[in-house]
PDB file of N, CA and C in Angstrom:
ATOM      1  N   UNK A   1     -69.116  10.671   1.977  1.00  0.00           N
ATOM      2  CA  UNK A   1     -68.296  11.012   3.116  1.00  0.00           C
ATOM      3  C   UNK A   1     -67.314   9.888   3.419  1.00  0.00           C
ATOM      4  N   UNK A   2     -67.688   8.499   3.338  1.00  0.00           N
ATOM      5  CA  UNK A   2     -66.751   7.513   3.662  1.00  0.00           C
ATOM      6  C   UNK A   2     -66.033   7.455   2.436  1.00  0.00           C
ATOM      7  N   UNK A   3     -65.656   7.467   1.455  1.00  0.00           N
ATOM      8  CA  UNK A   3     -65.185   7.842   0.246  1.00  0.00           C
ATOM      9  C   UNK A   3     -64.115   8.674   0.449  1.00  0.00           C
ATOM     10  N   UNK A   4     -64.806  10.134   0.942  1.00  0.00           N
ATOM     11  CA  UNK A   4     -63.634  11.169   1.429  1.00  0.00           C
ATOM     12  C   UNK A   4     -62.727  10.814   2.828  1.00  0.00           C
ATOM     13  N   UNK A   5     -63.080   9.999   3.524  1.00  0.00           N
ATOM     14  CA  UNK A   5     -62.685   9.523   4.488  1.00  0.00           C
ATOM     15  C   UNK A   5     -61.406   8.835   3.831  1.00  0.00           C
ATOM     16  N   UNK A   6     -61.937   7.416   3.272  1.00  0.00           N
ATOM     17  CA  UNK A   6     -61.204   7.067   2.746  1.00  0.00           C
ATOM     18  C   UNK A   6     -59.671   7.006   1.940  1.00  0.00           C
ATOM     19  N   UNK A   7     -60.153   8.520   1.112  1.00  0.00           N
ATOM     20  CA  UNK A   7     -58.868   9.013   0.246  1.00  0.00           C
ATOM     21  C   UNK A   7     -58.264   9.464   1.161  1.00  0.00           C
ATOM     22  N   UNK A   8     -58.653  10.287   2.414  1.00  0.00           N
ATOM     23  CA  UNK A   8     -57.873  11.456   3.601  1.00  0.00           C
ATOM     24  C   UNK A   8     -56.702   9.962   3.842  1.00  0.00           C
ATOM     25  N   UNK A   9     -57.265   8.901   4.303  1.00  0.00           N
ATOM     26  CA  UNK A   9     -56.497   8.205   5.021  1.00  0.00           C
ATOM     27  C   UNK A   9     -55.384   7.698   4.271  1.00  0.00           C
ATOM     28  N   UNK A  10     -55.610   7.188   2.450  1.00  0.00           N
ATOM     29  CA  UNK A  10     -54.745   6.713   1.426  1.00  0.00           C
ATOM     30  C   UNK A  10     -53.833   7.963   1.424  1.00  0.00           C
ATOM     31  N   UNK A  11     -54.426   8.939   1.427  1.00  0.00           N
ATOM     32  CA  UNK A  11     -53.465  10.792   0.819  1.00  0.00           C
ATOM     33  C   UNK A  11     -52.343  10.308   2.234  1.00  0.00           C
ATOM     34  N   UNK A  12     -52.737  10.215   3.217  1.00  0.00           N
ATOM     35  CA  UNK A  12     -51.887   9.970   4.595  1.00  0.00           C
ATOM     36  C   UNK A  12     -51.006   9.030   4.335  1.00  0.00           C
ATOM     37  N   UNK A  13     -51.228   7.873   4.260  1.00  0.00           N
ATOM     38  CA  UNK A  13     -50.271   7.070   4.484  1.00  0.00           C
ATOM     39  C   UNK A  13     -49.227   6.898   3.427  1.00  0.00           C
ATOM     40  N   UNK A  14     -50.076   7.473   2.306  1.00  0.00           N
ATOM     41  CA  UNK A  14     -48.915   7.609   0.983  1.00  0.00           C
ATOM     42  C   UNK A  14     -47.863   8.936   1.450  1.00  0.00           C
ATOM     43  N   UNK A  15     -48.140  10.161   2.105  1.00  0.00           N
ATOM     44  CA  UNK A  15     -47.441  10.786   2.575  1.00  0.00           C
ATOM     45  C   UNK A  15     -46.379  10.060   3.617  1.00  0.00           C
ATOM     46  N   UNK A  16     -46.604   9.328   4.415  1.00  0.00           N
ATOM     47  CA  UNK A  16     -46.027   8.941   5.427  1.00  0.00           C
ATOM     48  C   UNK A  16     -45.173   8.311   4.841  1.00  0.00           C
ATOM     49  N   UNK A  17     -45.854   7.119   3.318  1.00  0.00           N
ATOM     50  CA  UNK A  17     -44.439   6.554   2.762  1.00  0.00           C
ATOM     51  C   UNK A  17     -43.249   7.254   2.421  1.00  0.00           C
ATOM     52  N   UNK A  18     -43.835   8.165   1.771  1.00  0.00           N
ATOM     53  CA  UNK A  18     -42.655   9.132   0.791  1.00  0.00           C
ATOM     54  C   UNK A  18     -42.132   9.648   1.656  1.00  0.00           C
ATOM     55  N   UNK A  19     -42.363   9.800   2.942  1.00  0.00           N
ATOM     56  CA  UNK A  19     -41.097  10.555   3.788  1.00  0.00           C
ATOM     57  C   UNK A  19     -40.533   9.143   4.825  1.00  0.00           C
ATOM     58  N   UNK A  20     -41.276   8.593   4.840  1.00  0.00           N
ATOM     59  CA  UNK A  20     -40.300   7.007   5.510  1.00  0.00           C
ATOM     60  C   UNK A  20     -39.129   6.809   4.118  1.00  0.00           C
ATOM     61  N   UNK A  21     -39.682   6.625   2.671  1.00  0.00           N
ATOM     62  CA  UNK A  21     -38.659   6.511   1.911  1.00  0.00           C
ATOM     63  C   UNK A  21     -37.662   7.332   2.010  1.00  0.00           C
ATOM     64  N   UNK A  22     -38.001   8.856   2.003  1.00  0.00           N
ATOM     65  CA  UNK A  22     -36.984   9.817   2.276  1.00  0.00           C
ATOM     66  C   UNK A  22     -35.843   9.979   3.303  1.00  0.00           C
ATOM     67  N   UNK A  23     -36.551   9.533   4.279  1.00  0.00           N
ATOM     68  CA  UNK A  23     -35.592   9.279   5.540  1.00  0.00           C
ATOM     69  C   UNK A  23     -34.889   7.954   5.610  1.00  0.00           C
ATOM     70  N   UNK A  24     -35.289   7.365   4.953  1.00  0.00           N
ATOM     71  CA  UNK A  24     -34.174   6.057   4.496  1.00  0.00           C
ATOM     72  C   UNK A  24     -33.770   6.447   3.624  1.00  0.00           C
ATOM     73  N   UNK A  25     -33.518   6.715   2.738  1.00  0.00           N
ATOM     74  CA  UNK A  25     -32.780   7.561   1.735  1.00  0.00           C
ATOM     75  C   UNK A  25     -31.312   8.808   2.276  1.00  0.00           C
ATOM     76  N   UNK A  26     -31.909   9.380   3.439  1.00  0.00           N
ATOM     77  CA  UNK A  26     -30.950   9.934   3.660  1.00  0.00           C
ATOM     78  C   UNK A  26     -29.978   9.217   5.088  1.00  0.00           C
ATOM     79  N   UNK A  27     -30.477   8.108   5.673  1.00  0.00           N
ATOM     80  CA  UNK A  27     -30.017   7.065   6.260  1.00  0.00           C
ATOM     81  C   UNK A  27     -28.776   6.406   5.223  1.00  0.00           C
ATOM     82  N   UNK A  28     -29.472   5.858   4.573  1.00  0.00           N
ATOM     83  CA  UNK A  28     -28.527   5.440   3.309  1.00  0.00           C
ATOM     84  C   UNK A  28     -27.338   6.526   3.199  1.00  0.00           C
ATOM     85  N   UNK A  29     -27.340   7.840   2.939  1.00  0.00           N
ATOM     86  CA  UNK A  29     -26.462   8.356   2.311  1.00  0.00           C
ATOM     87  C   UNK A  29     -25.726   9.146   3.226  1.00  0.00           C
ATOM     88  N   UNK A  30     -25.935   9.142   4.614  1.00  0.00           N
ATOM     89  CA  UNK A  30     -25.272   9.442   6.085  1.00  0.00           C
ATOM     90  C   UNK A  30     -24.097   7.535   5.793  1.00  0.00           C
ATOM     91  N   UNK A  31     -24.508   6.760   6.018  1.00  0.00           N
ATOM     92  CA  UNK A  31     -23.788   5.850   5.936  1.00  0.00           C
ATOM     93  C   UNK A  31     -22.849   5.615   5.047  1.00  0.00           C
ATOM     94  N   UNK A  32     -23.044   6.381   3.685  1.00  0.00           N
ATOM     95  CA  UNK A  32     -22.099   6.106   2.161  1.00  0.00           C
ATOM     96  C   UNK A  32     -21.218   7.347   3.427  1.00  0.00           C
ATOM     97  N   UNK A  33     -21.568   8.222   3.214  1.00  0.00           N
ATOM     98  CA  UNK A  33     -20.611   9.540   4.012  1.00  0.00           C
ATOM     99  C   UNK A  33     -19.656   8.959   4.776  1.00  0.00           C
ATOM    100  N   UNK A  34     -20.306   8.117   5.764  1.00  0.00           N
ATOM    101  CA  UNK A  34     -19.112   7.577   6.675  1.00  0.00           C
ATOM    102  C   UNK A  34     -18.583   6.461   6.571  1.00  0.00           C
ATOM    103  N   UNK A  35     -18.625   5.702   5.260  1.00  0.00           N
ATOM    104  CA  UNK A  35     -18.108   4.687   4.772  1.00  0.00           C
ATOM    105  C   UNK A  35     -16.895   5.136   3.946  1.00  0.00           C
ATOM    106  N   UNK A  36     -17.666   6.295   3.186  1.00  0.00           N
ATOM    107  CA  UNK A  36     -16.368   7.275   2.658  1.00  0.00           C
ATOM    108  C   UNK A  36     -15.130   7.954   3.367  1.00  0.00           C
ATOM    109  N   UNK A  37     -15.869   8.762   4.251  1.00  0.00           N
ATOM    110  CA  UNK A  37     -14.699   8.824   5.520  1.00  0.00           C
ATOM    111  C   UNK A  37     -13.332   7.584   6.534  1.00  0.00           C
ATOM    112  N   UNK A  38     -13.953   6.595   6.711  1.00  0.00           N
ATOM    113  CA  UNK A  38     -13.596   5.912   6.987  1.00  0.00           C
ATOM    114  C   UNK A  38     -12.385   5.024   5.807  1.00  0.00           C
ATOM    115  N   UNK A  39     -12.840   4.944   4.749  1.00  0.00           N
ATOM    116  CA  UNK A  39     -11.874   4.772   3.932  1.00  0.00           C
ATOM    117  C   UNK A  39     -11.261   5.067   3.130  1.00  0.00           C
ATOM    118  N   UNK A  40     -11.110   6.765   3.464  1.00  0.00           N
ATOM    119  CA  UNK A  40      -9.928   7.319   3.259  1.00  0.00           C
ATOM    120  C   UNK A  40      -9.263   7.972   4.252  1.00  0.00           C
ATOM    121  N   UNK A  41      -9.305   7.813   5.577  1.00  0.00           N
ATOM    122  CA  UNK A  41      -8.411   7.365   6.651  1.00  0.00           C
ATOM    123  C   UNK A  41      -7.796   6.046   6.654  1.00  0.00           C
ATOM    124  N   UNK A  42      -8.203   5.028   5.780  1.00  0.00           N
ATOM    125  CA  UNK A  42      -7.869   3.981   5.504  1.00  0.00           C
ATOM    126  C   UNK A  42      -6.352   3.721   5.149  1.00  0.00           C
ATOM    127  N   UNK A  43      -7.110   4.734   3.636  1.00  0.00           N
ATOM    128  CA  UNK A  43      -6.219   4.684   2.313  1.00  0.00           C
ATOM    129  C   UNK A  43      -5.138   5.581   2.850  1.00  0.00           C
ATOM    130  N   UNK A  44      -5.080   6.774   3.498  1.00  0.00           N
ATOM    131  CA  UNK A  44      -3.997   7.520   4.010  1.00  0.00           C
ATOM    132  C   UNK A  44      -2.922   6.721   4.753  1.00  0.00           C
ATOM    133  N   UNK A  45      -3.184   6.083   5.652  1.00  0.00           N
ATOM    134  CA  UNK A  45      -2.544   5.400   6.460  1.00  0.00           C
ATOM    135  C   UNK A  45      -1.891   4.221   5.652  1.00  0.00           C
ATOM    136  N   UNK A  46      -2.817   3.491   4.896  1.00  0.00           N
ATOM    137  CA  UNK A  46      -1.811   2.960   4.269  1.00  0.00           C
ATOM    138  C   UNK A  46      -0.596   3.243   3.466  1.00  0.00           C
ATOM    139  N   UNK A  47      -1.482   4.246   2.747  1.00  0.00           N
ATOM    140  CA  UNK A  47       0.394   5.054   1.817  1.00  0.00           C
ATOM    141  C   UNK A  47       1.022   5.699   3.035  1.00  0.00           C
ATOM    142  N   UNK A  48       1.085   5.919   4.012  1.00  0.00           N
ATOM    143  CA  UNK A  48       1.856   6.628   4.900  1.00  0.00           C
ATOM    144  C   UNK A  48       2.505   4.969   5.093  1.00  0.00           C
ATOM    145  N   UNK A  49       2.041   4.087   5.380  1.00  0.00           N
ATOM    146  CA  UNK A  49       3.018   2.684   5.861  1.00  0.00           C
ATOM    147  C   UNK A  49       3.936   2.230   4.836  1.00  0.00           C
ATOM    148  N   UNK A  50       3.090   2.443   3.468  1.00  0.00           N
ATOM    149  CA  UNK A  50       3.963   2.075   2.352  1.00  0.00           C
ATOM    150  C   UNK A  50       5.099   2.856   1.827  1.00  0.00           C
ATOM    151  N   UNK A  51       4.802   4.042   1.997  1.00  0.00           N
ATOM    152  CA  UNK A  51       6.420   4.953   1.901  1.00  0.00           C
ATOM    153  C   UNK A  51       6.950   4.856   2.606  1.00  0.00           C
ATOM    154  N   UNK A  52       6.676   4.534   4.261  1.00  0.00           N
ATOM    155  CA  UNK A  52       7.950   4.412   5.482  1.00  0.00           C
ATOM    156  C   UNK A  52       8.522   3.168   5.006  1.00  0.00           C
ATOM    157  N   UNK A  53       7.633   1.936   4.566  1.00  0.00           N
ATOM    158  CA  UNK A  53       8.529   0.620   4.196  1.00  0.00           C
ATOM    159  C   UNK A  53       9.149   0.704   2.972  1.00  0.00           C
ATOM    160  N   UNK A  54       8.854   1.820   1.984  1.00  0.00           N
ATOM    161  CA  UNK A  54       9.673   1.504   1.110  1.00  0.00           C
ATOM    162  C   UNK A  54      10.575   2.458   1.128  1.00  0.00           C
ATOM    163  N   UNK A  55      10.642   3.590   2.187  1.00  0.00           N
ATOM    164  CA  UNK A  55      12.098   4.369   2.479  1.00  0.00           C
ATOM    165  C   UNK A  55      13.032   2.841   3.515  1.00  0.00           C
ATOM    166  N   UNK A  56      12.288   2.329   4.278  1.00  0.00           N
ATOM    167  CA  UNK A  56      13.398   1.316   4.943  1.00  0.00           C
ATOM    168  C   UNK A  56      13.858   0.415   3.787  1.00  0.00           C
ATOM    169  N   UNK A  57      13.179   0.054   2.836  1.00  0.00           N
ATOM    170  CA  UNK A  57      13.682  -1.086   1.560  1.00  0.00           C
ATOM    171  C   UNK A  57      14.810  -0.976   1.273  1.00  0.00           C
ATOM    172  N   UNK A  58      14.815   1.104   0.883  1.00  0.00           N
ATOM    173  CA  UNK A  58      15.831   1.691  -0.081  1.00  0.00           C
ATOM    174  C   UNK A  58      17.133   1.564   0.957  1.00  0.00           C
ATOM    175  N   UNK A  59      16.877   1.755   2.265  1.00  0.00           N
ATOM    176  CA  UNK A  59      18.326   2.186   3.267  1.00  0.00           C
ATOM    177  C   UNK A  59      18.404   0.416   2.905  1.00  0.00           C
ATOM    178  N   UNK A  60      18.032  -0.702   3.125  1.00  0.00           N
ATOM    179  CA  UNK A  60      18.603  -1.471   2.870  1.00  0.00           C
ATOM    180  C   UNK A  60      19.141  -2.728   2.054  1.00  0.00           C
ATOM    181  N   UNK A  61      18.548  -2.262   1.173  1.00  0.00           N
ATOM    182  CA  UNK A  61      19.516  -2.456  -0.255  1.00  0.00           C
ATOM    183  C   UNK A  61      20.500  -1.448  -0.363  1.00  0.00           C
ATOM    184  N   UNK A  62      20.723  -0.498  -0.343  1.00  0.00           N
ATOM    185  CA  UNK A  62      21.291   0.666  -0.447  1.00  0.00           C
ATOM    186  C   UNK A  62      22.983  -0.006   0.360  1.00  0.00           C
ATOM    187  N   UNK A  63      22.538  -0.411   1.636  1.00  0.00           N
ATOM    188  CA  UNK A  63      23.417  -1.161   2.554  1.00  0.00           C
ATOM    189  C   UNK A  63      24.060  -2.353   1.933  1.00  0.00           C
ATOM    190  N   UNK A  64      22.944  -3.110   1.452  1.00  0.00           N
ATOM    191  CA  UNK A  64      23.552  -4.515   0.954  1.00  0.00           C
ATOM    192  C   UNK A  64      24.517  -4.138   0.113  1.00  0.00           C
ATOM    193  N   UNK A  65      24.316  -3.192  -0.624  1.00  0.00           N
ATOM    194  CA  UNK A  65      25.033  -2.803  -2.357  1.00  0.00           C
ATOM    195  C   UNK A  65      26.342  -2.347  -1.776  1.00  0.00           C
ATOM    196  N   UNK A  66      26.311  -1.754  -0.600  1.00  0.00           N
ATOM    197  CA  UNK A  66      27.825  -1.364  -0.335  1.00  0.00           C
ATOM    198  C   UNK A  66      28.782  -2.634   0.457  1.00  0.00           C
ATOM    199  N   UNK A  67      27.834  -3.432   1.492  1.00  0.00           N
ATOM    200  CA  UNK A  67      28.797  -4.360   1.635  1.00  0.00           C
ATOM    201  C   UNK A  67      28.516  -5.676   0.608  1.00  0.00           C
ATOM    202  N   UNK A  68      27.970  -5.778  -0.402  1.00  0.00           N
ATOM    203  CA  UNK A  68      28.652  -7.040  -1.669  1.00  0.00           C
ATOM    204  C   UNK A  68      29.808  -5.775  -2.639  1.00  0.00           C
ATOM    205  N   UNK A  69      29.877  -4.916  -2.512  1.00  0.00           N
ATOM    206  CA  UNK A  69      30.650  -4.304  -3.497  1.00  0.00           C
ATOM    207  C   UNK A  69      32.171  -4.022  -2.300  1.00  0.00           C
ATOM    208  N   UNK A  70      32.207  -4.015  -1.171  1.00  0.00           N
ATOM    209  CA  UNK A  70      33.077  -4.320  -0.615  1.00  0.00           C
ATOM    210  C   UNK A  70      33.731  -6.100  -0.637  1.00  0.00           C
ATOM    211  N   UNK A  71      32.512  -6.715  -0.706  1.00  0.00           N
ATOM    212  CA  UNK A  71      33.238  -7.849  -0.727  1.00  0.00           C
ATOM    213  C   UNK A  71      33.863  -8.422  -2.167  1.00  0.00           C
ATOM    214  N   UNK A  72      32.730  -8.191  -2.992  1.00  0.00           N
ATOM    215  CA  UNK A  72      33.632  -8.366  -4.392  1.00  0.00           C
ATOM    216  C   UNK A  72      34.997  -7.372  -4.463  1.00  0.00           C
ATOM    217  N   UNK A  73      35.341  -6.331  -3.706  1.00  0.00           N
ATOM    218  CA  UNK A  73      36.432  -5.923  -4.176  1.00  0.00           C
ATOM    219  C   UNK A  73      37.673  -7.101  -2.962  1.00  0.00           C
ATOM    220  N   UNK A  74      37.175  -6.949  -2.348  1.00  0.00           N
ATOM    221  CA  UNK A  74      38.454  -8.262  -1.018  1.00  0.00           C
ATOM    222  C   UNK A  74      38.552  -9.475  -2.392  1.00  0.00           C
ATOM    223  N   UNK A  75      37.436 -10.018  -2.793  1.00  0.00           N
ATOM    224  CA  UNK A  75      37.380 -11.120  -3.219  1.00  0.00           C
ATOM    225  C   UNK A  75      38.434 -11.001  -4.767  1.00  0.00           C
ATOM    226  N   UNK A  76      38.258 -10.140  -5.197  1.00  0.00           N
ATOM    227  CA  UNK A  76      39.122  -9.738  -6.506  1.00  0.00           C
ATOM    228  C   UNK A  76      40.355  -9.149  -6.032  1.00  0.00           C
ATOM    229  N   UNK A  77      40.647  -8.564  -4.664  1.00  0.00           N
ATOM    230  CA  UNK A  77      42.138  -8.336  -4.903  1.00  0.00           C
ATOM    231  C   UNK A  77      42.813  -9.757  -4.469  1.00  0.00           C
ATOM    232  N   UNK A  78      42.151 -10.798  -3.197  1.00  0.00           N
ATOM    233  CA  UNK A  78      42.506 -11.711  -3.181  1.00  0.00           C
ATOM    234  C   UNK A  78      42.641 -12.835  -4.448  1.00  0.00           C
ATOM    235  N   UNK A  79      41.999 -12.913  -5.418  1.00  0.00           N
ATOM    236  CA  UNK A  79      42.269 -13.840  -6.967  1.00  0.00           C
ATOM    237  C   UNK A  79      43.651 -13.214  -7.604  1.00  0.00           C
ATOM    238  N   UNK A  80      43.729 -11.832  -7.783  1.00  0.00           N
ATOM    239  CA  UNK A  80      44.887 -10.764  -8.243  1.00  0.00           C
ATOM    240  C   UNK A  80      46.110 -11.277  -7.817  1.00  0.00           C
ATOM    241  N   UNK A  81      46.082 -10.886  -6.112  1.00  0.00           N
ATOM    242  CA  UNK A  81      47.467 -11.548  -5.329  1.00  0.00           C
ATOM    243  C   UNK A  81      47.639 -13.053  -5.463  1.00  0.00           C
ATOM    244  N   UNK A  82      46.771 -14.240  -6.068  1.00  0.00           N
ATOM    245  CA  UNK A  82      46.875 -15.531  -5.908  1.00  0.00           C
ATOM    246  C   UNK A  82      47.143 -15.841  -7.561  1.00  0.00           C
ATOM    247  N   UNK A  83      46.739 -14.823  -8.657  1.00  0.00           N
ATOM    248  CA  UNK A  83      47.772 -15.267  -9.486  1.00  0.00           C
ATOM    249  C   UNK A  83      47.971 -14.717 -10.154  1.00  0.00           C
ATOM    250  N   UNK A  84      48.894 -13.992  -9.184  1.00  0.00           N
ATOM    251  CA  UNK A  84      50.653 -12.884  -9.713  1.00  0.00           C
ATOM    252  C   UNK A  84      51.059 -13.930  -9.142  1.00  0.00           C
ATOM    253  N   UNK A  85      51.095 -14.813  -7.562  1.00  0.00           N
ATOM    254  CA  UNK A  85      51.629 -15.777  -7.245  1.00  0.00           C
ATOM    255  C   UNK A  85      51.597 -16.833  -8.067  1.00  0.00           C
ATOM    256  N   UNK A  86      51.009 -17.309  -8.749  1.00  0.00           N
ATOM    257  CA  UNK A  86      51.002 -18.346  -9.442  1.00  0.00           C
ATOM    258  C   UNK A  86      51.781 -18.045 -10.945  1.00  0.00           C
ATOM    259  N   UNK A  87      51.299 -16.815 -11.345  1.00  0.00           N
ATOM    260  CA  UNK A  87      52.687 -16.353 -12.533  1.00  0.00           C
ATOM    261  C   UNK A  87      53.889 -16.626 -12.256  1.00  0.00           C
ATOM    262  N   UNK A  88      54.351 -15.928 -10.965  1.00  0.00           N
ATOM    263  CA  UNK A  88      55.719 -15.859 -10.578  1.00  0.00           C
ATOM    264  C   UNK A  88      55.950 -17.296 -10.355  1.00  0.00           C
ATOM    265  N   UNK A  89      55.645 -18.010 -10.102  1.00  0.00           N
ATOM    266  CA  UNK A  89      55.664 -19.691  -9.933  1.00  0.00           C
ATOM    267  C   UNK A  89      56.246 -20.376 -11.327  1.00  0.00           C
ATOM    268  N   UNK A  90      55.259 -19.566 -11.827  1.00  0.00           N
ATOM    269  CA  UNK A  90      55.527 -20.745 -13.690  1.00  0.00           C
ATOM    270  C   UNK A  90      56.782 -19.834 -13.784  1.00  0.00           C
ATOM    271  N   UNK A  91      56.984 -18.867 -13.207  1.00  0.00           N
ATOM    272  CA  UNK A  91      57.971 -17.912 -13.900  1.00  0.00           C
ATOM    273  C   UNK A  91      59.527 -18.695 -13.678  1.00  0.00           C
ATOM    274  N   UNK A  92      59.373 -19.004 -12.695  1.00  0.00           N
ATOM    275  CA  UNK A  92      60.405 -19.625 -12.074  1.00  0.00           C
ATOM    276  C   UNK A  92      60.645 -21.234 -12.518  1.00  0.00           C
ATOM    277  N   UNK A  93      59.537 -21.961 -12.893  1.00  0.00           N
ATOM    278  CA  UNK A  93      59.930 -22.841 -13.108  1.00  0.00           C
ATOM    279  C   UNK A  93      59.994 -22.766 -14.557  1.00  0.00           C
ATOM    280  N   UNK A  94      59.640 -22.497 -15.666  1.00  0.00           N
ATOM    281  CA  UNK A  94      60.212 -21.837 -16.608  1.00  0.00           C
ATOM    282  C   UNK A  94      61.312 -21.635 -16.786  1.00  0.00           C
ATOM    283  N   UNK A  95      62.299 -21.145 -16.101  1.00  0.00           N
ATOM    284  CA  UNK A  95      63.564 -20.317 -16.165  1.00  0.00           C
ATOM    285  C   UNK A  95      64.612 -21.302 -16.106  1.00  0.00           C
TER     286      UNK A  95
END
């Protein structure tokens, strides 16, 4: 009888493990869930920041490119007009 006693109580507590393991087990995998969740609200938000900054990149380079291509053109008609002046110079003293 103490024998059967015995095993009743081992059969028990080995039950009790396997569902303490179990329920940590699904502890564990409630937490992967919302670790998962959490970082891909993460990851969304970040590509949502990274396409708004790299649509602002494009408007401004996009900007820069038009005013250096305005200025290289001032800058080249001003060299143009400074020597036709300087042709007409030798031209004259030449003559």
């Amino acid at each position: 009888m103490k024998t059967k006693f015995c095993l009743t109580i081992a059969a028990a507590l080995l039950a009790l493990t396997a569902f303490s393991y179990g329920q940590a087990g699904n502890d564990v995998k409630t937490a992967a869930d919302d670790t998962g969740k959490g970082t891909k609200k993460a990851a969304v938000a970040t590509g949502h920041a990274t396409k708004t900054a790299a649509k602002d990149t494009g408007k401004a380079t996009e900007t820069a490119g038009k005013d250096t291509g305005k200025g290289v053109a001032k800058g080249t008609k001003a060299v143009g007009h400074g020597v036709k002046k300087g042709a007409e110079k030798t031209a004259d003293a030449v003559k």
